[in-house]
PDB file of N, CA and C in Angstrom:
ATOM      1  N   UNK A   1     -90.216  65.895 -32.732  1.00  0.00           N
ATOM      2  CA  UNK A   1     -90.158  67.331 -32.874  1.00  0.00           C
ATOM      3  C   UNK A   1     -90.398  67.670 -34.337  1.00  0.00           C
ATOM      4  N   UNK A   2     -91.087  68.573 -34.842  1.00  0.00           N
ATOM      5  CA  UNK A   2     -91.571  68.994 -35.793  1.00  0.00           C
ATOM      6  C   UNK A   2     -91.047  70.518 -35.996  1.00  0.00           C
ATOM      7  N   UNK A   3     -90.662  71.007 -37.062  1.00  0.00           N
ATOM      8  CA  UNK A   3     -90.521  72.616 -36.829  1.00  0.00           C
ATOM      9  C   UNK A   3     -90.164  73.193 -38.275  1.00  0.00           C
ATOM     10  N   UNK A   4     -91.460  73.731 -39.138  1.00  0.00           N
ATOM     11  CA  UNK A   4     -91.566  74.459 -40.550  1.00  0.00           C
ATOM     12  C   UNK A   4     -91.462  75.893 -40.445  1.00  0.00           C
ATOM     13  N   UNK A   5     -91.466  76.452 -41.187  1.00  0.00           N
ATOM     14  CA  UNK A   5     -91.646  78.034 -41.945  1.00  0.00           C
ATOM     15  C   UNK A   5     -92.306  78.084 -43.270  1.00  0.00           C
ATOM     16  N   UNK A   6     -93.131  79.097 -43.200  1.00  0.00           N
ATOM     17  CA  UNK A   6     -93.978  79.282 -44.560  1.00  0.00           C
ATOM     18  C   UNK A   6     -93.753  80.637 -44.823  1.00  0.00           C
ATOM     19  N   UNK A   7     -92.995  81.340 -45.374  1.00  0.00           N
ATOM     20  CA  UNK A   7     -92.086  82.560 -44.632  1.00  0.00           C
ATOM     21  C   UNK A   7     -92.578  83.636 -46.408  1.00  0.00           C
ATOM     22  N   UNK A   8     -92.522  82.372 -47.533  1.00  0.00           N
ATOM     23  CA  UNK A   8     -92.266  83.670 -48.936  1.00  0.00           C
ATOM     24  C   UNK A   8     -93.953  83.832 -49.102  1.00  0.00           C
ATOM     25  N   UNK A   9     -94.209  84.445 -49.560  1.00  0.00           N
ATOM     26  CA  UNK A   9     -95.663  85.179 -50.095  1.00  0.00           C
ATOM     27  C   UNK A   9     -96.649  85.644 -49.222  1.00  0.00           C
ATOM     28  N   UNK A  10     -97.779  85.799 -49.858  1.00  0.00           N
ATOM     29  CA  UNK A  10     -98.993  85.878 -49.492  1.00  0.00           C
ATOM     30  C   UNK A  10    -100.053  84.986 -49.596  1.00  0.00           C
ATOM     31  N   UNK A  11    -100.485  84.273 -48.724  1.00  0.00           N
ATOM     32  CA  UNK A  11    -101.785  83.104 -49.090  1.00  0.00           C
ATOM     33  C   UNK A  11    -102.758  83.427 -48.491  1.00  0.00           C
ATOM     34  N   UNK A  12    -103.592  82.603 -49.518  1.00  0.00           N
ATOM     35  CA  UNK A  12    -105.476  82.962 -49.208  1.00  0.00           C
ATOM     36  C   UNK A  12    -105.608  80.704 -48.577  1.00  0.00           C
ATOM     37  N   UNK A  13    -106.575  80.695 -47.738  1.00  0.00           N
ATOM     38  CA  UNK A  13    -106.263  79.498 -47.856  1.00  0.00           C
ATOM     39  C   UNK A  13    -108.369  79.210 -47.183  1.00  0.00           C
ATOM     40  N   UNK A  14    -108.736  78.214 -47.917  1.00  0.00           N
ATOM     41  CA  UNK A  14    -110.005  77.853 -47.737  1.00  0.00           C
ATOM     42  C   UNK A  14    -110.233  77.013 -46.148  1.00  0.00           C
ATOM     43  N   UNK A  15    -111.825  77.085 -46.230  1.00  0.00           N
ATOM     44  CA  UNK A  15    -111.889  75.968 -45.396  1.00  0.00           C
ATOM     45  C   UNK A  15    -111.375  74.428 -44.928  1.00  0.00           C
ATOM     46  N   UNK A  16    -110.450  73.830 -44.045  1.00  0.00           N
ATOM     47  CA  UNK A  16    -109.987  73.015 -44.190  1.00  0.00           C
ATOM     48  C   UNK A  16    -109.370  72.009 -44.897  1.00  0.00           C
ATOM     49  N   UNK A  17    -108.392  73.373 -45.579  1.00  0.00           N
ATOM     50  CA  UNK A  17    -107.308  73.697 -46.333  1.00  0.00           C
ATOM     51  C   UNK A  17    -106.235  72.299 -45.661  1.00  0.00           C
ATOM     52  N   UNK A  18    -105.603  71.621 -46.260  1.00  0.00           N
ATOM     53  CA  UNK A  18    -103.996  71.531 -45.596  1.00  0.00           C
ATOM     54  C   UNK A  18    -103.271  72.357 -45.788  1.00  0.00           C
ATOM     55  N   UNK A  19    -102.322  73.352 -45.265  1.00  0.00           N
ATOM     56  CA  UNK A  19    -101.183  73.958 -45.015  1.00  0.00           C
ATOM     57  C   UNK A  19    -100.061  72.742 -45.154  1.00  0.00           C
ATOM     58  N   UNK A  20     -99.414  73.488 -46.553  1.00  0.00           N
ATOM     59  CA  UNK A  20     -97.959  72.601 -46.638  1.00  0.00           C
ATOM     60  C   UNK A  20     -96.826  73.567 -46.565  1.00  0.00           C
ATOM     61  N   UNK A  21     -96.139  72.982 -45.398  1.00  0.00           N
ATOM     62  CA  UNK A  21     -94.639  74.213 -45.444  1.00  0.00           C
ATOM     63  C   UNK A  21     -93.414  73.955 -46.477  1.00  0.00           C
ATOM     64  N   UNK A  22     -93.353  74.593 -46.821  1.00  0.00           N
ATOM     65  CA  UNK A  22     -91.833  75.092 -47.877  1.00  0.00           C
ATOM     66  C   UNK A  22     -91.009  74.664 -47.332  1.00  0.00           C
ATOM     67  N   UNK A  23     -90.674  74.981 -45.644  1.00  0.00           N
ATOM     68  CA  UNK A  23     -88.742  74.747 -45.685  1.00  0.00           C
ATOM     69  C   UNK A  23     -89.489  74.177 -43.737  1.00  0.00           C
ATOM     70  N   UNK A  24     -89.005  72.874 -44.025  1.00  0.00           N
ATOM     71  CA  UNK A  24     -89.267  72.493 -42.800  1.00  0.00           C
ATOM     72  C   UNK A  24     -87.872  71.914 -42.118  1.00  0.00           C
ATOM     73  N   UNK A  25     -87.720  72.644 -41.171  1.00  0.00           N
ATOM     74  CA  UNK A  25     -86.090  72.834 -40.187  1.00  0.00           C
ATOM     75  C   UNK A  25     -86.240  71.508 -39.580  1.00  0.00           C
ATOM     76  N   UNK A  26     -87.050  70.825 -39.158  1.00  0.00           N
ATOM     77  CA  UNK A  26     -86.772  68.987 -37.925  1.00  0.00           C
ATOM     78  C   UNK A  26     -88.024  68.616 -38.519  1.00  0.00           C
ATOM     79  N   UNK A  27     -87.959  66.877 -38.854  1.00  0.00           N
ATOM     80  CA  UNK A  27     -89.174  66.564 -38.550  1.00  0.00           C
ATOM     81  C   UNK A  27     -88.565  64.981 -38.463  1.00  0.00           C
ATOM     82  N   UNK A  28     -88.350  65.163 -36.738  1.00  0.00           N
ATOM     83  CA  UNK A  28     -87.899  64.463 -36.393  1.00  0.00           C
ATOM     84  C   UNK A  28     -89.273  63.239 -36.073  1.00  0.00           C
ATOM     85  N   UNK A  29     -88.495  61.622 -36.354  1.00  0.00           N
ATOM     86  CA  UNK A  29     -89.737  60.719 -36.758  1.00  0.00           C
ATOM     87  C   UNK A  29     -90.490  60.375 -37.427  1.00  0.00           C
ATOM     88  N   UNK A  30     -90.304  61.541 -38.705  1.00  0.00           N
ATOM     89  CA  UNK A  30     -90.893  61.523 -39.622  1.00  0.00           C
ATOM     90  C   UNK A  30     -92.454  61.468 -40.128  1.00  0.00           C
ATOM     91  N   UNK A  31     -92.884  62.584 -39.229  1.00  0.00           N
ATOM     92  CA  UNK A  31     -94.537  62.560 -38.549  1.00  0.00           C
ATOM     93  C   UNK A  31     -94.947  63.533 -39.762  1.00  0.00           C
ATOM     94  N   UNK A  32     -94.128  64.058 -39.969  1.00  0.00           N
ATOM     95  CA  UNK A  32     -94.825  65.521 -41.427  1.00  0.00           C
ATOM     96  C   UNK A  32     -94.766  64.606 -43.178  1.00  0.00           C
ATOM     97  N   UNK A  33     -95.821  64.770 -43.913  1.00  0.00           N
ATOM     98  CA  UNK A  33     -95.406  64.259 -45.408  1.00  0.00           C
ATOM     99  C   UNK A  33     -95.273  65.539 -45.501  1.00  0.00           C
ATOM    100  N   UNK A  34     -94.311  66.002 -46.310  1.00  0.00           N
ATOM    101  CA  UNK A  34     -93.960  67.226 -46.708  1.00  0.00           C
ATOM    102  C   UNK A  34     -95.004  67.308 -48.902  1.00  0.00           C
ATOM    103  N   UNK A  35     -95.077  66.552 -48.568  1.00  0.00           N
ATOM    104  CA  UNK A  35     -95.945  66.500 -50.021  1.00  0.00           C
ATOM    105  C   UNK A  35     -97.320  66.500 -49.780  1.00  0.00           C
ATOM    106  N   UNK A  36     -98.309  66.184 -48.505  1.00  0.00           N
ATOM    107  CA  UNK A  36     -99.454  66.186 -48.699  1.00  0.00           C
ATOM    108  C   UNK A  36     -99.692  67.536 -47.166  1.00  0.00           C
ATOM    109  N   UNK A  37     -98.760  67.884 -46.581  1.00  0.00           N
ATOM    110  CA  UNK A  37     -98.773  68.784 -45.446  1.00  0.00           C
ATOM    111  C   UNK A  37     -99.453  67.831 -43.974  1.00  0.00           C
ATOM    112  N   UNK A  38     -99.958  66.563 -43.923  1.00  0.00           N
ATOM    113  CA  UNK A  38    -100.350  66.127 -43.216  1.00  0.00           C
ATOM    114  C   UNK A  38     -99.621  65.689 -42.498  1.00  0.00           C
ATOM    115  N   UNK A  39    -100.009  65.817 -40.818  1.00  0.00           N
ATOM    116  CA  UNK A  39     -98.259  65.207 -39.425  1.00  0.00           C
ATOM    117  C   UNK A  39     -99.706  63.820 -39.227  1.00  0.00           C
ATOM    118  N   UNK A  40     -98.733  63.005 -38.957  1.00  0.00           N
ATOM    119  CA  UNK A  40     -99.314  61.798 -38.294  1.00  0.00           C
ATOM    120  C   UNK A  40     -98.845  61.312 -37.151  1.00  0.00           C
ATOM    121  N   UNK A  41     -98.515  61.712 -35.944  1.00  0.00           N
ATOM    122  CA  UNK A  41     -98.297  60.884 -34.884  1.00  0.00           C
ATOM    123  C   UNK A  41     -98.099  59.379 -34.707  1.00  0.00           C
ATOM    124  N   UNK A  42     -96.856  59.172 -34.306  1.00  0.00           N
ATOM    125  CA  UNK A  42     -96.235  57.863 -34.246  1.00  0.00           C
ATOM    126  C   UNK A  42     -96.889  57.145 -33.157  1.00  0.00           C
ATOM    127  N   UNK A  43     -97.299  57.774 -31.868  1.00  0.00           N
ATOM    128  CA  UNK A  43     -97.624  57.559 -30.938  1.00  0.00           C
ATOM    129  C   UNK A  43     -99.206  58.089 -30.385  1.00  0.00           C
ATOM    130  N   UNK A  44    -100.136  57.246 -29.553  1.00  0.00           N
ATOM    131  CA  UNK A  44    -101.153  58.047 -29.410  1.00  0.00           C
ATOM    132  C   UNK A  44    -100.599  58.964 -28.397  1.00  0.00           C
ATOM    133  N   UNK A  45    -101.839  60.241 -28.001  1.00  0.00           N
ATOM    134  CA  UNK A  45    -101.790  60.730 -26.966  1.00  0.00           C
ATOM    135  C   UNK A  45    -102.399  62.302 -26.782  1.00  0.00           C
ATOM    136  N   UNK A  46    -101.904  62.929 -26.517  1.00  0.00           N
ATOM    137  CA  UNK A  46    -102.257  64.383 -26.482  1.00  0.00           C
ATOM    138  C   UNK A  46    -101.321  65.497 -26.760  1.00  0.00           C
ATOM    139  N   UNK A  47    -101.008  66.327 -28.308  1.00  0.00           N
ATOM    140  CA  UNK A  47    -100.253  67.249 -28.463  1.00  0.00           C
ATOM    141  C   UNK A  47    -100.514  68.573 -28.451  1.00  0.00           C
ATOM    142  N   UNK A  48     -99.630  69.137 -28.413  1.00  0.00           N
ATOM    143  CA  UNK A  48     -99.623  70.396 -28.647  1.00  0.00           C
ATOM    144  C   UNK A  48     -98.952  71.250 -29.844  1.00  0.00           C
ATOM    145  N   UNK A  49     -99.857  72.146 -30.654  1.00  0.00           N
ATOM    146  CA  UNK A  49     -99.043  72.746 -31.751  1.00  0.00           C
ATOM    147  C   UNK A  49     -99.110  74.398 -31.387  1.00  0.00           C
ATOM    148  N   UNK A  50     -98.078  75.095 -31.709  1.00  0.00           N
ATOM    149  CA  UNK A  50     -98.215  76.369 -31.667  1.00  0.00           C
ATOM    150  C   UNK A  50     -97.852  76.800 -32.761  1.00  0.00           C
ATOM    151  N   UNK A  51     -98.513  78.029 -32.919  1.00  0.00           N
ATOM    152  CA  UNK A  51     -98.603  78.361 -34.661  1.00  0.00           C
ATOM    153  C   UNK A  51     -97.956  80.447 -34.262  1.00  0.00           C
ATOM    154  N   UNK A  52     -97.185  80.909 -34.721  1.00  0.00           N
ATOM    155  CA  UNK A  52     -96.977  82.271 -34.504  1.00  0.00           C
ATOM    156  C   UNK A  52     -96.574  82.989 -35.758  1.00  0.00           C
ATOM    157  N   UNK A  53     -97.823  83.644 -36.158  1.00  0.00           N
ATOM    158  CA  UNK A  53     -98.630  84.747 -37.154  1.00  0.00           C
ATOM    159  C   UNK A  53     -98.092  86.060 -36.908  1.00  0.00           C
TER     160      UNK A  53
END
């Protein structure tokens, strides 16, 4: 389980940008580097992310 907020400012963000979150609530497994914004999956398979803007 994974679960951030990017909650203070305003961002402009480029083409295939990484998005790094500020205050990340679980990251359970330790799938998020919180320093490079990249999740890596422990496991193969098929996920799902939902993002709400």
């Amino acid at each position: 389980m994974f679960h951030a907020r990017h909650l203070d400012g305003t961002y402009t963000y480029t083409v295939n940008q990484d998005v790094v979150f500020k205050t990340i609530l679980a990251n359970e497994g330790g799938g998020n580097d919180s320093n490079t914004g990249r999740f890596t999956a422990s496991v193969a398979g098929v996920y799902m992310f939902t993002l709400q803007y």
